[in-house]
C-alpha atoms as a PDB file:
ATOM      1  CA  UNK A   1       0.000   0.000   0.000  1.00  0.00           C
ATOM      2  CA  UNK A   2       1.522   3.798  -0.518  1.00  0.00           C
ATOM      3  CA  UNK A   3       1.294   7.040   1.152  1.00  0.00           C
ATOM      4  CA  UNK A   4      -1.564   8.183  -0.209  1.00  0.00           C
ATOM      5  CA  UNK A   5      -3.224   5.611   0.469  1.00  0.00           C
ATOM      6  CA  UNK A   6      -2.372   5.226   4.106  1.00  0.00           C
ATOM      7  CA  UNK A   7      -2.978   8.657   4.613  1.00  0.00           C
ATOM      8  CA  UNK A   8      -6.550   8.148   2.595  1.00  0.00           C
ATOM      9  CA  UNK A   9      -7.462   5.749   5.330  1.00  0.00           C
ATOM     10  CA  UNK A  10      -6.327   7.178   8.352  1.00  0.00           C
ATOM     11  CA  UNK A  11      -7.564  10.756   7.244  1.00  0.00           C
ATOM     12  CA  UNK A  12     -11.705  10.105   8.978  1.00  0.00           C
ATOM     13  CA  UNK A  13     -10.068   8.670  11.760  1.00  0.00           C
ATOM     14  CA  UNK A  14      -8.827  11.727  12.865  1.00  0.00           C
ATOM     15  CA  UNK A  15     -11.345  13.302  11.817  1.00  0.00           C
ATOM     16  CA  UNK A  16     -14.072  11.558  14.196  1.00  0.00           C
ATOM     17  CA  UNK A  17     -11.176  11.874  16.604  1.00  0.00           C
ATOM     18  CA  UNK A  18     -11.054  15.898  16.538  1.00  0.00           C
ATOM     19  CA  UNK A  19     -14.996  15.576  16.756  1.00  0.00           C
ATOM     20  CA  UNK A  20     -15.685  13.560  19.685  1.00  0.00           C
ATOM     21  CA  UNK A  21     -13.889  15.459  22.160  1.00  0.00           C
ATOM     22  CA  UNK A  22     -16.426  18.487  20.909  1.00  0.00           C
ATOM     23  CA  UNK A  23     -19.419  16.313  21.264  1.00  0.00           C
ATOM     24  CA  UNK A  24     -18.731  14.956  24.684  1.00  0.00           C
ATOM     25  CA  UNK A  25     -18.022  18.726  25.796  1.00  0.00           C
ATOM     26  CA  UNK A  26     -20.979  20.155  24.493  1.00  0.00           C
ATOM     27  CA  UNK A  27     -23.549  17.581  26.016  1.00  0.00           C
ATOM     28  CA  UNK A  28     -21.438  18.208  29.551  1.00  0.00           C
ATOM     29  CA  UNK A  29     -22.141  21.326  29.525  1.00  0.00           C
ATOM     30  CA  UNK A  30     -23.662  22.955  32.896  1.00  0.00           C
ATOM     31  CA  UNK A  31     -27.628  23.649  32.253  1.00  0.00           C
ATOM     32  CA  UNK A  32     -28.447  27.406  33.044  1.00  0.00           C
ATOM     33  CA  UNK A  33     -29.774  28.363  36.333  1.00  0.00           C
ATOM     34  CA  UNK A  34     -33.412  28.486  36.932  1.00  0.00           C
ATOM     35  CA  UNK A  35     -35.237  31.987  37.182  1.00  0.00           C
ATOM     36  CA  UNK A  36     -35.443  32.981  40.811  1.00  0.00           C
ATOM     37  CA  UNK A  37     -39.616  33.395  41.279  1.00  0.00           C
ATOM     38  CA  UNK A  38     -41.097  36.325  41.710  1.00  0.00           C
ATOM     39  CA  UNK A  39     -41.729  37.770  45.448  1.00  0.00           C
ATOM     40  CA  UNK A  40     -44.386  39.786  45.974  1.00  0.00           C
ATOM     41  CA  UNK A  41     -46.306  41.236  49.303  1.00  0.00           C
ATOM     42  CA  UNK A  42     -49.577  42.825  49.504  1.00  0.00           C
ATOM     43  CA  UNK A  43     -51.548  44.243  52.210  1.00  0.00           C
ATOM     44  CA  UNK A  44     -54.741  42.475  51.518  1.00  0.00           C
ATOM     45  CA  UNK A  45     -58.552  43.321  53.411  1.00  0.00           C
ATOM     46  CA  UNK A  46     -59.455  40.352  55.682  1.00  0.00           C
ATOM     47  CA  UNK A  47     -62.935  38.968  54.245  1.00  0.00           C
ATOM     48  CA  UNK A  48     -65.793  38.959  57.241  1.00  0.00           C
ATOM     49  CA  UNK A  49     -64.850  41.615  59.514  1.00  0.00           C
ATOM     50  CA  UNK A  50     -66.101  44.678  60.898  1.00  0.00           C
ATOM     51  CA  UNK A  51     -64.221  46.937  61.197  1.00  0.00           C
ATOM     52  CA  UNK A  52     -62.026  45.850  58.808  1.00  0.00           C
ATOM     53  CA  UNK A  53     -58.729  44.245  59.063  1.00  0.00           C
ATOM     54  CA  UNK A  54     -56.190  43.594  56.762  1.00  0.00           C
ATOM     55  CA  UNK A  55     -53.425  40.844  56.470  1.00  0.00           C
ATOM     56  CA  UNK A  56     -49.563  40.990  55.138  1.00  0.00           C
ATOM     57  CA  UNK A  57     -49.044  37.849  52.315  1.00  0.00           C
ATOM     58  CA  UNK A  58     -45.657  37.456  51.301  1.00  0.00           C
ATOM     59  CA  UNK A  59     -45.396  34.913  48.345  1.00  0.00           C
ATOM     60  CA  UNK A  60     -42.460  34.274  45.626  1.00  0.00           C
ATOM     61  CA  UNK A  61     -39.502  34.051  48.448  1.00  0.00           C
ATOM     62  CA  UNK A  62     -37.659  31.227  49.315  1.00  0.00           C
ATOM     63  CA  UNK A  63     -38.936  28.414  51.505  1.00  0.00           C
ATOM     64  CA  UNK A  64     -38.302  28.774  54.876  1.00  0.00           C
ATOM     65  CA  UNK A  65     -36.452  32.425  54.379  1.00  0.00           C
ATOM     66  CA  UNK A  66     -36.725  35.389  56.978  1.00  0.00           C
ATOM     67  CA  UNK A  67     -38.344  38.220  55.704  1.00  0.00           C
ATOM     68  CA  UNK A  68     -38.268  41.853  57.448  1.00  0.00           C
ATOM     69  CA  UNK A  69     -41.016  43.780  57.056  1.00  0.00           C
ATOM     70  CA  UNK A  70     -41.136  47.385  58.070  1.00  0.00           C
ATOM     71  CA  UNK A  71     -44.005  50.189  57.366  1.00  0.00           C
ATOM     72  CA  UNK A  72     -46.581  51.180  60.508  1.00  0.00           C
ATOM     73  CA  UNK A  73     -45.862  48.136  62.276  1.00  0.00           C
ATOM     74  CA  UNK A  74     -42.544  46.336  62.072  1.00  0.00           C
ATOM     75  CA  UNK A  75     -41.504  42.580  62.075  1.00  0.00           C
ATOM     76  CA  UNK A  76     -39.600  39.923  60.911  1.00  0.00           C
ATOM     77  CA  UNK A  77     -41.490  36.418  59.279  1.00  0.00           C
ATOM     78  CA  UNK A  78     -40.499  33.616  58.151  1.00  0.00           C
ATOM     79  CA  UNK A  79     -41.581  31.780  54.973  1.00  0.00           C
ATOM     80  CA  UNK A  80     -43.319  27.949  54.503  1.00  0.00           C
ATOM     81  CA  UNK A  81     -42.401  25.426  52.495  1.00  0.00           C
ATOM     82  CA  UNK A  82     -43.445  27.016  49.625  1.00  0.00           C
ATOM     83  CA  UNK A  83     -42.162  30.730  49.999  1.00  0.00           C
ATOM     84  CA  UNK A  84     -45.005  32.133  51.583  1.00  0.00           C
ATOM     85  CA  UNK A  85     -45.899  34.091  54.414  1.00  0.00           C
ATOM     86  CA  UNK A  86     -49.787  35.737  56.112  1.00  0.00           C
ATOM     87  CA  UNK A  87     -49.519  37.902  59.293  1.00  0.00           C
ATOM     88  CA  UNK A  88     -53.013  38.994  60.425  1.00  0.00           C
ATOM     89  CA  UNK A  89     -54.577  41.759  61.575  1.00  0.00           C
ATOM     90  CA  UNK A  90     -51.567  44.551  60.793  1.00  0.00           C
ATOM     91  CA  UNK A  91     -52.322  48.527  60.586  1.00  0.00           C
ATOM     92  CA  UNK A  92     -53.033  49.576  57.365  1.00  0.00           C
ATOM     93  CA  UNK A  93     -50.243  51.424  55.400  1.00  0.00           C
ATOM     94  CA  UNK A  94     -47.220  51.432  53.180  1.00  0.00           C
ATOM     95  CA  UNK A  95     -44.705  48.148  53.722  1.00  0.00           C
ATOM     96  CA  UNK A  96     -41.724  46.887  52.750  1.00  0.00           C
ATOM     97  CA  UNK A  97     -40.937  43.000  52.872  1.00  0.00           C
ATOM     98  CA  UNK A  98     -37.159  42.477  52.850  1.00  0.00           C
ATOM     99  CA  UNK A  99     -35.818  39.270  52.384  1.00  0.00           C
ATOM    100  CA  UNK A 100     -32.542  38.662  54.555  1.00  0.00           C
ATOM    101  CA  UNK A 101     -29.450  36.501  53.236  1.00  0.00           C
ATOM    102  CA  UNK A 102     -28.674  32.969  54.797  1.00  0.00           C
ATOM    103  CA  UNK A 103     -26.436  29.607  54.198  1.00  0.00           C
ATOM    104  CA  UNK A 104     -27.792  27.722  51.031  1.00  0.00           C
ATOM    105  CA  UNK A 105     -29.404  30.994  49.883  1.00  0.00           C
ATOM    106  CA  UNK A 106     -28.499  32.651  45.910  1.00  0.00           C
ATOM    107  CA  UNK A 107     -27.172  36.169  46.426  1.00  0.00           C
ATOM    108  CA  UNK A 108     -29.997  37.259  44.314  1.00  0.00           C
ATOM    109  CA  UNK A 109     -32.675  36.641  47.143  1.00  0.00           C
ATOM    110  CA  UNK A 110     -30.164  38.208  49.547  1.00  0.00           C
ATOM    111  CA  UNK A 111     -31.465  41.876  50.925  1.00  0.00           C
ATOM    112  CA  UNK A 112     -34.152  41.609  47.930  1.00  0.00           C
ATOM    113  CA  UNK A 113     -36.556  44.360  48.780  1.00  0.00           C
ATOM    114  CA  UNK A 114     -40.362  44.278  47.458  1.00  0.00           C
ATOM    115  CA  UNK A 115     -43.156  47.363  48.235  1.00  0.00           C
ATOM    116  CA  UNK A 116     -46.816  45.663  49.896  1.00  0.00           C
ATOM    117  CA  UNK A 117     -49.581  46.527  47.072  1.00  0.00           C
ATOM    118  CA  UNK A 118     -52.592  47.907  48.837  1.00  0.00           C
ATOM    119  CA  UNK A 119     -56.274  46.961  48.472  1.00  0.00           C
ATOM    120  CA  UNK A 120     -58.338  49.328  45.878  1.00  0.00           C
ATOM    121  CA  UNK A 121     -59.935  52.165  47.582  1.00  0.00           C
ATOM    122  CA  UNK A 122     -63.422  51.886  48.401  1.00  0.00           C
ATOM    123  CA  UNK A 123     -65.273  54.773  48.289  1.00  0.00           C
ATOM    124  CA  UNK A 124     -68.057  55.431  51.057  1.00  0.00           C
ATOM    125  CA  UNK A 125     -71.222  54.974  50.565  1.00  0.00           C
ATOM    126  CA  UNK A 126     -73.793  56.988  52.221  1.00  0.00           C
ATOM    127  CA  UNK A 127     -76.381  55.049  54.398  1.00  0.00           C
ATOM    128  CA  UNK A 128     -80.217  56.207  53.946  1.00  0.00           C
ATOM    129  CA  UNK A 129     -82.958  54.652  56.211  1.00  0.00           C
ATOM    130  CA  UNK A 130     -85.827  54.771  54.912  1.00  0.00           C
ATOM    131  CA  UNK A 131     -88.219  52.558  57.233  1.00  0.00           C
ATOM    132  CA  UNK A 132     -88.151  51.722  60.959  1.00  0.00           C
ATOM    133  CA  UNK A 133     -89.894  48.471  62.887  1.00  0.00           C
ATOM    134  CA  UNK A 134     -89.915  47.339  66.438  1.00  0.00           C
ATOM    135  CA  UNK A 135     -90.978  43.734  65.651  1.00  0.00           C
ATOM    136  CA  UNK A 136     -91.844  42.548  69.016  1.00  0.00           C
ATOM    137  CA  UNK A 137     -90.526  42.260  72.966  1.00  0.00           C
ATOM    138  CA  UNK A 138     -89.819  38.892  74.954  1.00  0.00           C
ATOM    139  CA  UNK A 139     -89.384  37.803  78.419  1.00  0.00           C
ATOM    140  CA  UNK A 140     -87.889  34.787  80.001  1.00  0.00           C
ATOM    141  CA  UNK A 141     -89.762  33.374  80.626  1.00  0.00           C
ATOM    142  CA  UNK A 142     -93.159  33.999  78.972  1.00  0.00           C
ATOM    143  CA  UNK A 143     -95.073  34.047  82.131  1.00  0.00           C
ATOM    144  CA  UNK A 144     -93.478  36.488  84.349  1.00  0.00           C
ATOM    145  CA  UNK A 145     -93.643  37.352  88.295  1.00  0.00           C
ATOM    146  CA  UNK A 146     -94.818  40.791  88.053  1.00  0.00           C
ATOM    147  CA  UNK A 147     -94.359  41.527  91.854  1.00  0.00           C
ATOM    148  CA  UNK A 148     -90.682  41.970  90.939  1.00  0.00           C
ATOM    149  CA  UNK A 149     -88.499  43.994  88.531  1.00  0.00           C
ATOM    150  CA  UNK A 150     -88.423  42.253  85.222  1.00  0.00           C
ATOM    151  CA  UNK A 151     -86.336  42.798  81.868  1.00  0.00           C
ATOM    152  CA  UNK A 152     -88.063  43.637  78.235  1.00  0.00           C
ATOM    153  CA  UNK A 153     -86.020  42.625  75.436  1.00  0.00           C
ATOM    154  CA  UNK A 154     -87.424  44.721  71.918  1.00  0.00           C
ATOM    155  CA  UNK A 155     -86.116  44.086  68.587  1.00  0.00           C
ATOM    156  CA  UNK A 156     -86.087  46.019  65.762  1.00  0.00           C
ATOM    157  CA  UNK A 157     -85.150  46.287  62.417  1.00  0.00           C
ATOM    158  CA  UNK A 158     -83.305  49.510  60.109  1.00  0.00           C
ATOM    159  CA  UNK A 159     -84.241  48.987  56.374  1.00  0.00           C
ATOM    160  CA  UNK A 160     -82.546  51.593  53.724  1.00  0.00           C
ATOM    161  CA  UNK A 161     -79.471  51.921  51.767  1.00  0.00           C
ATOM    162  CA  UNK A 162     -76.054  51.680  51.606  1.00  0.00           C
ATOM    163  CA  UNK A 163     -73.341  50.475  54.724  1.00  0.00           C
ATOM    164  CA  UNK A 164     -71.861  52.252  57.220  1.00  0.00           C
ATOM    165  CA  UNK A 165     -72.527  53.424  60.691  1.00  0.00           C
ATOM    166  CA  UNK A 166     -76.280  54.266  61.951  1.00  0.00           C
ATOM    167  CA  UNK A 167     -76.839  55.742  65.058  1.00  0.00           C
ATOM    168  CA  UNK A 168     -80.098  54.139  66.560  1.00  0.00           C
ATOM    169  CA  UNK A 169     -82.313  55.751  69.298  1.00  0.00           C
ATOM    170  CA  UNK A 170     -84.488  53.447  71.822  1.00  0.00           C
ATOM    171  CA  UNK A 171     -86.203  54.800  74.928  1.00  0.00           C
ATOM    172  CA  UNK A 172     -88.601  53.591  77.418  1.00  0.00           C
ATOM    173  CA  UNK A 173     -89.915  55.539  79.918  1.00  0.00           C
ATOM    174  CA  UNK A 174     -87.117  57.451  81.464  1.00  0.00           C
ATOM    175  CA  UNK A 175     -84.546  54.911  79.700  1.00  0.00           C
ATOM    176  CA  UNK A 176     -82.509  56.484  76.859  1.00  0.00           C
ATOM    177  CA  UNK A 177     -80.038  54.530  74.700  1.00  0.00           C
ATOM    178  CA  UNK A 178     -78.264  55.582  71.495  1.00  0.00           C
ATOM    179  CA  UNK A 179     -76.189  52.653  70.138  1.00  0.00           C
ATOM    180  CA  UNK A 180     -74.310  52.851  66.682  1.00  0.00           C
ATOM    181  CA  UNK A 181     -75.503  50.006  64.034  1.00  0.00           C
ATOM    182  CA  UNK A 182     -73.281  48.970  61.726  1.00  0.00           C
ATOM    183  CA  UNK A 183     -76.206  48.944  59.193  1.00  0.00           C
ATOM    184  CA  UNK A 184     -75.894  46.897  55.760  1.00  0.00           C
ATOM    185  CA  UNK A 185     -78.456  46.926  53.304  1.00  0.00           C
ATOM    186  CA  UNK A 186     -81.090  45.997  53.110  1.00  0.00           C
ATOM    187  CA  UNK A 187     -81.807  46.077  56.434  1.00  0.00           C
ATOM    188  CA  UNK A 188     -79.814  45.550  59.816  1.00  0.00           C
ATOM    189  CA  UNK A 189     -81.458  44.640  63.058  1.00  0.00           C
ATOM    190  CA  UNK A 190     -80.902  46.664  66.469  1.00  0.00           C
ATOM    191  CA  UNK A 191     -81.803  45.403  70.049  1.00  0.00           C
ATOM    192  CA  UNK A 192     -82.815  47.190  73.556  1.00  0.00           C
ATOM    193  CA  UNK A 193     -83.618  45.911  77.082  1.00  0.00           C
ATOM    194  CA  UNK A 194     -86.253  48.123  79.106  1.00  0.00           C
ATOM    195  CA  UNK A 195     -87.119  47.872  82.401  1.00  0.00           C
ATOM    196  CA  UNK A 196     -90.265  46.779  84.127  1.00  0.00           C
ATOM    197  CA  UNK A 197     -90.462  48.102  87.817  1.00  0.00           C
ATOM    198  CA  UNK A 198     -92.904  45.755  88.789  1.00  0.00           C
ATOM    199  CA  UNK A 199     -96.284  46.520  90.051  1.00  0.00           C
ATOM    200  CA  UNK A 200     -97.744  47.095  93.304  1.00  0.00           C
ATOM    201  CA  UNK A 201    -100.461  44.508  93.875  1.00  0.00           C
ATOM    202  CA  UNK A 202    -101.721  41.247  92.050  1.00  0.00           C
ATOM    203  CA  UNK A 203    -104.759  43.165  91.264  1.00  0.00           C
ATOM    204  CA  UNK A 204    -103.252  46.259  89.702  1.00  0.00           C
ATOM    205  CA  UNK A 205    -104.195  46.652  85.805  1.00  0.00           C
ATOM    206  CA  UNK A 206    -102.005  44.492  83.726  1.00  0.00           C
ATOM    207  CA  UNK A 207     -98.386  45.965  83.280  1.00  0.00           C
ATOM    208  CA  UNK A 208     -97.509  46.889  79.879  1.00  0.00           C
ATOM    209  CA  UNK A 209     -93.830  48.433  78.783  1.00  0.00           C
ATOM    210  CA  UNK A 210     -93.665  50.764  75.652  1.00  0.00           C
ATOM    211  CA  UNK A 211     -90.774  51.618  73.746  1.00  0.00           C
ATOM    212  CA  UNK A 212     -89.587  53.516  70.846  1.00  0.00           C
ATOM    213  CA  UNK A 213     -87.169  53.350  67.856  1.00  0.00           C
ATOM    214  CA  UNK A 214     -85.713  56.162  65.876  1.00  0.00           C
ATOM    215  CA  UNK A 215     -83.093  56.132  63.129  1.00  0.00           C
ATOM    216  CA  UNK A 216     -82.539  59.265  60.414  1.00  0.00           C
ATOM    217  CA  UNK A 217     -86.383  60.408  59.457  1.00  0.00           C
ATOM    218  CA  UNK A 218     -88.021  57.058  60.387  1.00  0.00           C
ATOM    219  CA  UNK A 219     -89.523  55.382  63.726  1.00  0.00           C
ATOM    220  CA  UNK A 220     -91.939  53.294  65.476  1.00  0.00           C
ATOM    221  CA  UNK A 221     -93.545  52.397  68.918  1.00  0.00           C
ATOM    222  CA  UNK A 222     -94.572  49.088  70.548  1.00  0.00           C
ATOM    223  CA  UNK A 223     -96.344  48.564  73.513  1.00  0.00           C
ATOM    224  CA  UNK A 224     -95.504  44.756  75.164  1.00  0.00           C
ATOM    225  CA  UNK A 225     -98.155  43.685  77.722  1.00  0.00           C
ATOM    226  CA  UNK A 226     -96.346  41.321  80.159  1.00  0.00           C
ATOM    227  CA  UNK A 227     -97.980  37.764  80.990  1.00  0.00           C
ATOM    228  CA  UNK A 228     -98.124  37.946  85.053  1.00  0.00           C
ATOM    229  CA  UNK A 229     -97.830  34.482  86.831  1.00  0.00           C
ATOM    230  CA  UNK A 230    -100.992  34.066  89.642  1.00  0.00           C
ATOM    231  CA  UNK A 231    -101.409  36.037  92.281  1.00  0.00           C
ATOM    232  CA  UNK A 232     -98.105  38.628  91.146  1.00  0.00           C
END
C-alpha cells in the first residue's frame, strides 16, 4: 500500500477523533440556572370583619427564608415550604418586605426588597334609612312574676341603603339609649332591654312596657303587655 493511500485511510479517523472530544463537551455542559420566582407582598382586606382588618401575604420568596417587614408596624417572618408568608390583623399602610441573606441561599434573594400593594380604595357609601320596625318584645320566661323587677327585650329592624354606621335611638320611659348600628343593606337589626319596675299589687291593671325606635327620618312604637304568673 503507498502514502496516499495510508494517509486516505487514516484521514476520517482523525477526523471523528477531533470531533468527539467536541461532542462529549458540548452535552457536559452545565444547564443554566433556573429563574429565581417572583416575590411579591400585599396588604390584603381580611374577608368577614367589621371593622375591617387587613393581612400581610408574602409569596415568591424562598422556603423557609426570613423576611423583614417594616411600614406602621414592624416585624420579621419567616416563609413555609413554599415561599409564603400571612400575618393577620396589621395597621393599614405602606410596607416593605425584605428578604434577609442565609447559608444555602443565591445572592440574588439576599437583601431583595419588594413594596406591599394595597387593596383598591373603596369609596363610602352613604347610608339612607328609609323605614323603621320594632318587631316585638320577649321575656324569660313567657309568664313572668310581676311583683318583681323584670327585663323587656325589643327588637327592631333599620331597612334603607347603603353600609356604614347608623346611630339608633331606643327609649322607654325614662330609659334612653343611642347605640351605633353597623347597618348593611337591606336592612340591619338593632336590640334594647327596658325595664319593668314591677307593680304594686296582684290586682293592679295588667303591666304593659312601651318603647320607641328612631333612626334618620323614620320610627316606630310598641307597647308589650307582660304575661303575670298568679297572684303577682
Amino acid at each position: 500500500m503507498n502514502r496516499h493511500a495510508r494517509f486516505a485511510l487514516l484521514t476520517p479517523l482523525l477526523v471523528s477523533a477531533v470531533a468527539m472530544p467536541a461532542t462529549m463537551a458540548h452535552a457536559a455542559a452545565p444547564a443554566a440556572p433556573a429563574a429565581a420566582p417572583a416575590a411579591a407582598c400585599a396588604l390584603v382586606a381580611a374577608p368577614h370583619t367589621n371593622p375591617q382588618e387587613f393581612d400581610l401575604t408574602l409569596t415568591g420568596f424562598r422556603p423557609h427564608q426570613g423576611v423583614a417587614v417594616t411600614g406602621p408596624e414592624k416585624f420579621t417572618v419567616t416563609t413555609d415550604g413554599q415561599g409564603k408568608s400571612t400575618t393577620e390583623d396589621v395597621k393599614k399602610g405602606n410596607y416593605t418586605a425584605t428578604a434577609r441573606g442565609g447559608h444555602g441561599q443565591d445572592h440574588g434573594h439576599q437583601n431583595r426588597s419588594v413594596g406591599c400593594t394595597k387593596p383598591a380604595r373603596v369609596p363610602p357609601t352613604t347610608v339612607k334609612i328609609t323605614d323603621v320596625d320594632i318587631s316585638g318584645a320577649a321575656t324569660t320566661p313567657a309568664e313572668v312574676n310581676c311583683a318583681v323587677p323584670q327585663n323587656v327585650v325589643f327588637t327592631g329592624k333599620l331597612t334603607g341603603t347603603g353600609t356604614g354606621d347608623v346611630e339608633a335611638t331606643w327609649k322607654s320611659g325614662s330609659k334612653t339609649s343611642v347605640p351605633t348600628v353597623k347597618f348593611t343593606a337591606p336592612d340591619t337589626a338593632t336590640s334594647f332591654t327596658a325595664k319593668f319596675p314591677g307593680r304594686p299589687a296582684p290586682n293592679a291593671a295588667m303591666p304593659q312596657v312601651a318603647a320607641s325606635l328612631t333612626a334618620g327620618n323614620a320610627s316606630d312604637t310598641f307597647t308589650f303587655t307582660l304575661k303575670c304568673a298568679p297572684n303577682t
